[in-house]
Each structure stands twice: as structure tokens, then as C-alpha cells.
Protein backbone atom coordinates (compact mmCIF):
# COMPACT_ATOMS: atom_id res chain seq x y z
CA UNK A 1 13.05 -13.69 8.16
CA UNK A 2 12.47 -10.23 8.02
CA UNK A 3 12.61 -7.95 10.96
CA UNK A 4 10.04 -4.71 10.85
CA UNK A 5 8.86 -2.53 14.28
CA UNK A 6 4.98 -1.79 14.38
CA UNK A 7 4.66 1.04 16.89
CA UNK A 8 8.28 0.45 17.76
CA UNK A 9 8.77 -2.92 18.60
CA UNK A 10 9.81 -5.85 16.72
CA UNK A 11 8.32 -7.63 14.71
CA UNK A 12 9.46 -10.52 12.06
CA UNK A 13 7.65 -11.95 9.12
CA UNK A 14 7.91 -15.45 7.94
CA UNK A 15 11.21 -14.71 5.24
CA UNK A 16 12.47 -12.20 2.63
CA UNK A 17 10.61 -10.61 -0.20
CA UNK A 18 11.84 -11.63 -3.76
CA UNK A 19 14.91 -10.43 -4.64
CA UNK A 20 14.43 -7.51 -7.30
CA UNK A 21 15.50 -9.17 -10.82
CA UNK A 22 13.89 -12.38 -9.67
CA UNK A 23 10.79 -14.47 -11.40
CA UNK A 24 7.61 -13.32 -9.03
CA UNK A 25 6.12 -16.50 -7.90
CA UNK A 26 2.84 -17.46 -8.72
CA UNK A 27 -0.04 -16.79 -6.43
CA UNK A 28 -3.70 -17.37 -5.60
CA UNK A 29 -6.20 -14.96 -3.91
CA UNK A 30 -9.87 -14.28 -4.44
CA UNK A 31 -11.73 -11.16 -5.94
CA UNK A 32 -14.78 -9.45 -4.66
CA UNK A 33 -16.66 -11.94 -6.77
CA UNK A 34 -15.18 -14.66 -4.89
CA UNK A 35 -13.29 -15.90 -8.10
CA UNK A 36 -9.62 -17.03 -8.04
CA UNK A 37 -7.08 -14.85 -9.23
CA UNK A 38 -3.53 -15.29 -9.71
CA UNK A 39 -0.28 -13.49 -11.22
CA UNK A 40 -1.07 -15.83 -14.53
CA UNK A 41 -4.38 -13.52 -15.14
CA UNK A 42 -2.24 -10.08 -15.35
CA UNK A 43 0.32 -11.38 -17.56
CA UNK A 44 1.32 -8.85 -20.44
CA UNK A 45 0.67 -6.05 -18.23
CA UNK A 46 2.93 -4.21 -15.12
CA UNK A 47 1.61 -5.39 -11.84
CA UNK A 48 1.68 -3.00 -8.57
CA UNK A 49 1.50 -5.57 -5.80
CA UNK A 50 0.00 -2.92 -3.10
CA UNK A 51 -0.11 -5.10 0.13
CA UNK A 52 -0.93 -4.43 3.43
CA UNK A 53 -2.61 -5.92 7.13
CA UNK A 54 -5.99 -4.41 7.02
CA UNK A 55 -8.06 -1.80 4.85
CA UNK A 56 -9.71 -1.37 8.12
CA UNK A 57 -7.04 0.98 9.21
CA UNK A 58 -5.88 4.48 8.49
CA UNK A 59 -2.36 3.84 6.60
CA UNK A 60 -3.33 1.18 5.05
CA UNK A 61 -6.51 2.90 3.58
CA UNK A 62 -4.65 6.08 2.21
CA UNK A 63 -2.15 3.80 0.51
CA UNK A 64 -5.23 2.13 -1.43
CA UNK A 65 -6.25 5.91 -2.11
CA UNK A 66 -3.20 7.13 -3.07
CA UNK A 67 -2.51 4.07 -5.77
CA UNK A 68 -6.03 4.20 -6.99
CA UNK A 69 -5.08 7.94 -8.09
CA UNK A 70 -2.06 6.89 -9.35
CA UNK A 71 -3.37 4.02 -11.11
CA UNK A 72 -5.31 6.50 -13.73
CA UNK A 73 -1.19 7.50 -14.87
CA UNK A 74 -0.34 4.15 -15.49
CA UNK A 75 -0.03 2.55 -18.38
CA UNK A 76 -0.64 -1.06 -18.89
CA UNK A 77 -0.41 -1.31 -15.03
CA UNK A 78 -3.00 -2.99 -12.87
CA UNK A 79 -2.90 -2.64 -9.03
CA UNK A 80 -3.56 -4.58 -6.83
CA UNK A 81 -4.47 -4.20 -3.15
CA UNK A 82 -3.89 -7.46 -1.11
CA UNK A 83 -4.85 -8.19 2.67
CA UNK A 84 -6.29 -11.19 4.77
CA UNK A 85 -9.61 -8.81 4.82
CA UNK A 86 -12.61 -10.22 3.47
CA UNK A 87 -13.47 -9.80 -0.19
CA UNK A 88 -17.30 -8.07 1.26
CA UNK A 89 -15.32 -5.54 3.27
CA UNK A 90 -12.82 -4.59 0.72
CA UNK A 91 -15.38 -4.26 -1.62
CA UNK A 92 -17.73 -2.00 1.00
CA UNK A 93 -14.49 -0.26 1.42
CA UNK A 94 -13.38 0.41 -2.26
CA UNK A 95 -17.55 1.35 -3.21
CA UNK A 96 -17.90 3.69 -0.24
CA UNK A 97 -14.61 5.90 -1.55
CA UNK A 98 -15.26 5.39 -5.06
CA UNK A 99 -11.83 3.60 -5.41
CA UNK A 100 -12.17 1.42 -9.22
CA UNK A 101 -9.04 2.31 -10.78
CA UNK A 102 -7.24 -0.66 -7.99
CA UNK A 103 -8.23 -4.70 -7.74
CA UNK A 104 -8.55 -5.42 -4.47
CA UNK A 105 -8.37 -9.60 -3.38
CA UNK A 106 -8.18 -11.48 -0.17
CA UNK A 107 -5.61 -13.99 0.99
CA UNK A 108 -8.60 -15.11 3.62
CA UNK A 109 -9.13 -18.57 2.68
CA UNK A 110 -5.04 -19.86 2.72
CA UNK A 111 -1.92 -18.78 2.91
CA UNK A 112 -0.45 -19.53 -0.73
CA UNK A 113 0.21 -15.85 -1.15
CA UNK A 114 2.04 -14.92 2.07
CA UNK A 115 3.83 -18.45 2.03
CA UNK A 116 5.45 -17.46 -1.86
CA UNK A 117 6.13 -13.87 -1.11
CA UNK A 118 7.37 -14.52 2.59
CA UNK A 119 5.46 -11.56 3.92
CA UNK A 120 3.47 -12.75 6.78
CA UNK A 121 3.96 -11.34 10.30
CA UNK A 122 5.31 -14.53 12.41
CA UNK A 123 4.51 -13.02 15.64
CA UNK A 124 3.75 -9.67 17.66
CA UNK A 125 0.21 -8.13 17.88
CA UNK A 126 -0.05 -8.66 13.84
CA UNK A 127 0.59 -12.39 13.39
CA UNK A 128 -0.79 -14.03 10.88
CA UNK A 129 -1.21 -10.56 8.96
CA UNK A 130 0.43 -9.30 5.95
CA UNK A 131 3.32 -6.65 6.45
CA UNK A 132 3.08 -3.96 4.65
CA UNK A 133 5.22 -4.29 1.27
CA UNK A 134 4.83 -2.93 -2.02
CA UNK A 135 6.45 -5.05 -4.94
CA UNK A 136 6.14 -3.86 -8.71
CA UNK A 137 6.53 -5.80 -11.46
CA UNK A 138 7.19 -5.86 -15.40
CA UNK A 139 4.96 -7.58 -18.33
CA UNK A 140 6.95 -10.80 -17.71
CA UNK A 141 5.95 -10.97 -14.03
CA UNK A 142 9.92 -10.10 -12.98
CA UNK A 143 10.26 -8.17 -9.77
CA UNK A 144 11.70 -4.51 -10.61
CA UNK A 145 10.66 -3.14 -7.09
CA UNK A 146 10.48 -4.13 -3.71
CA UNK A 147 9.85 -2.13 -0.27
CA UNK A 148 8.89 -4.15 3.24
CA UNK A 149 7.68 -1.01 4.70
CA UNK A 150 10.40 -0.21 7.69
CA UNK A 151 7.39 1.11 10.12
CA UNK A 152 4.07 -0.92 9.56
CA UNK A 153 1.99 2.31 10.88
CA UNK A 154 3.81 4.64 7.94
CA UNK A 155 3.23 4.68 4.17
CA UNK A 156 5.33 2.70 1.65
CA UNK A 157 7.32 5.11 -0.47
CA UNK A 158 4.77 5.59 -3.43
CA UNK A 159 7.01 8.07 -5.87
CA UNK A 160 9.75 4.75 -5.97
CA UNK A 161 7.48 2.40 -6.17
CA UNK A 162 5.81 4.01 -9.27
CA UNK A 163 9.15 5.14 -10.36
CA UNK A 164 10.28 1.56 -11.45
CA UNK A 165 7.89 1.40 -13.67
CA UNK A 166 8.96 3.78 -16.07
């Protein structure tokens, strides 16, 4: 397990990211349009895993902003924003700032996701929530970056996290 502090105190999640150089395990989520997605359907292309608790709150909102700018640098790079939030309210979220350069899917109907990447929050006031992590990723779907956020309240470290995929 992994050992984070959300205002402070403690708090673990269920295991340890993927080791950078490791295979990214597979994964299913679901889009705005309630599809299934998973790491299969972004093959060929550099993934930004962006994933966070809730796009409900302040840090995790500006680090959907700040990737959707980014995203418009990238190329061959999709990101996507992952949390246990509806696929309606990331979608009210994402129309209401004009954010379409980022995918944004749900981990609300199982926990296949947070179970492969180890990433859940196994107790404090965010269990069952996603910690906030950023992972990138190359065409091959092999982990080149990886950041478990220190601080859940702060923002990941965007100009590493972009930097790994140059």
C-alpha cells in the first residue's frame, strides 16, 4: 500500500502504482456516452492517465484544465481524466468550461480500474475514491511516468508528467 496525507493526515490506498518500465494493465471505465472504454481503444497513441477523487472539487478541476490546454501540444497523445464521478457530471463539467481537448470516463459502476492500478483510497475521509496520480504512457501502453500525488489537496507535477513524453 501506498501511504498519502489529505489535509495532513494519513491516508493509504489499496497498493503501488505500476512500476515505470512496466506493461500498463488493462482497464475498463465508461465514457459520457455510457460506452466501455479500455487501454485496448488508445493503442498506437501516448496515453496521459490524469486521475483524480472528484471533478467536483477545486484541484482536481484545474488539473482537468490545465491538461486540456496541454493536450492541444501533444502529439499523438490522448488524455484522459478518470474519477468515480458520474459520466452526466463529468460531462456537465467538461461542457460548462469548454474542456474537449481531454476524455473524461467514470470508474462508477466497478472497481476494475482502481483494483489494476492499485490507486484506491483504503480508508480516511476519501475511501473508496481515487488518489490523485498521474501515469503517462507510450504507443505500446508501457508506463514511462508515474506520480501518486504526495498531498491529495495539491496539483500533480504537470511539466514532468508531460515531460516523459517527449
Amino acid at each position: 500500500m501506498a501511504t498519502v496525507t489529505f489535509k495532513g493526515g494519513a491516508v493509504n490506498t489499496v497498493g503501488n502504482l505500476p512500476k515505470v518500465g512496466s506493461q500498463a494493465p488493462d482497464f475498463k471505465l465508461t465514457a459520457g456516452d455510457l460506452s466501455d472504454k479500455s487501454l485496448a481503444d488508445y493503442k498506437g497513441k501516448k496515453v496521459v492517465l490524469n486521475i483524480f477523487p472528484s471533478i467536483d472539487t477545486g484541484t482536481c478541476a484545474a488539473s482537468v484544465r490545465a491538461f486540456n490546454k496541454a493536450a492541444v501540444e501533444l502529439e499523438n497523445t490522448v488524455v484522459l481524466c478518470i474519477s468515480k464521478d458520474l459520466p452526466f457530471a463529468q460531462g456537465r463539467f467538461c461542457a460548462a468550461e469548454g474542456l474537449n481537448n481531454v476524455v473524461a470516463l467514470s470508474e462508477y459502476k466497478d472497481a476494475n480500474f482502481s483494483d489494476a492500478y492499485q490507486l484506491r483510497f483504503s480508508d480516511g475521509p476519501l475511501a473508496g475514491l481515487l488518489s490523485r496520480v498521474v501515469i503517462t504512457l507510450d504507443e505500446n501502453g508501457q508506463v514511462l511516468y508515474e506520480e501518486q500525488v504526495a498531498e491529495v489537496t495539491e496539483e500533480p507535477n504537470y511539466e514532468a508528467a508531460l515531460a516523459s513524453l517527449k
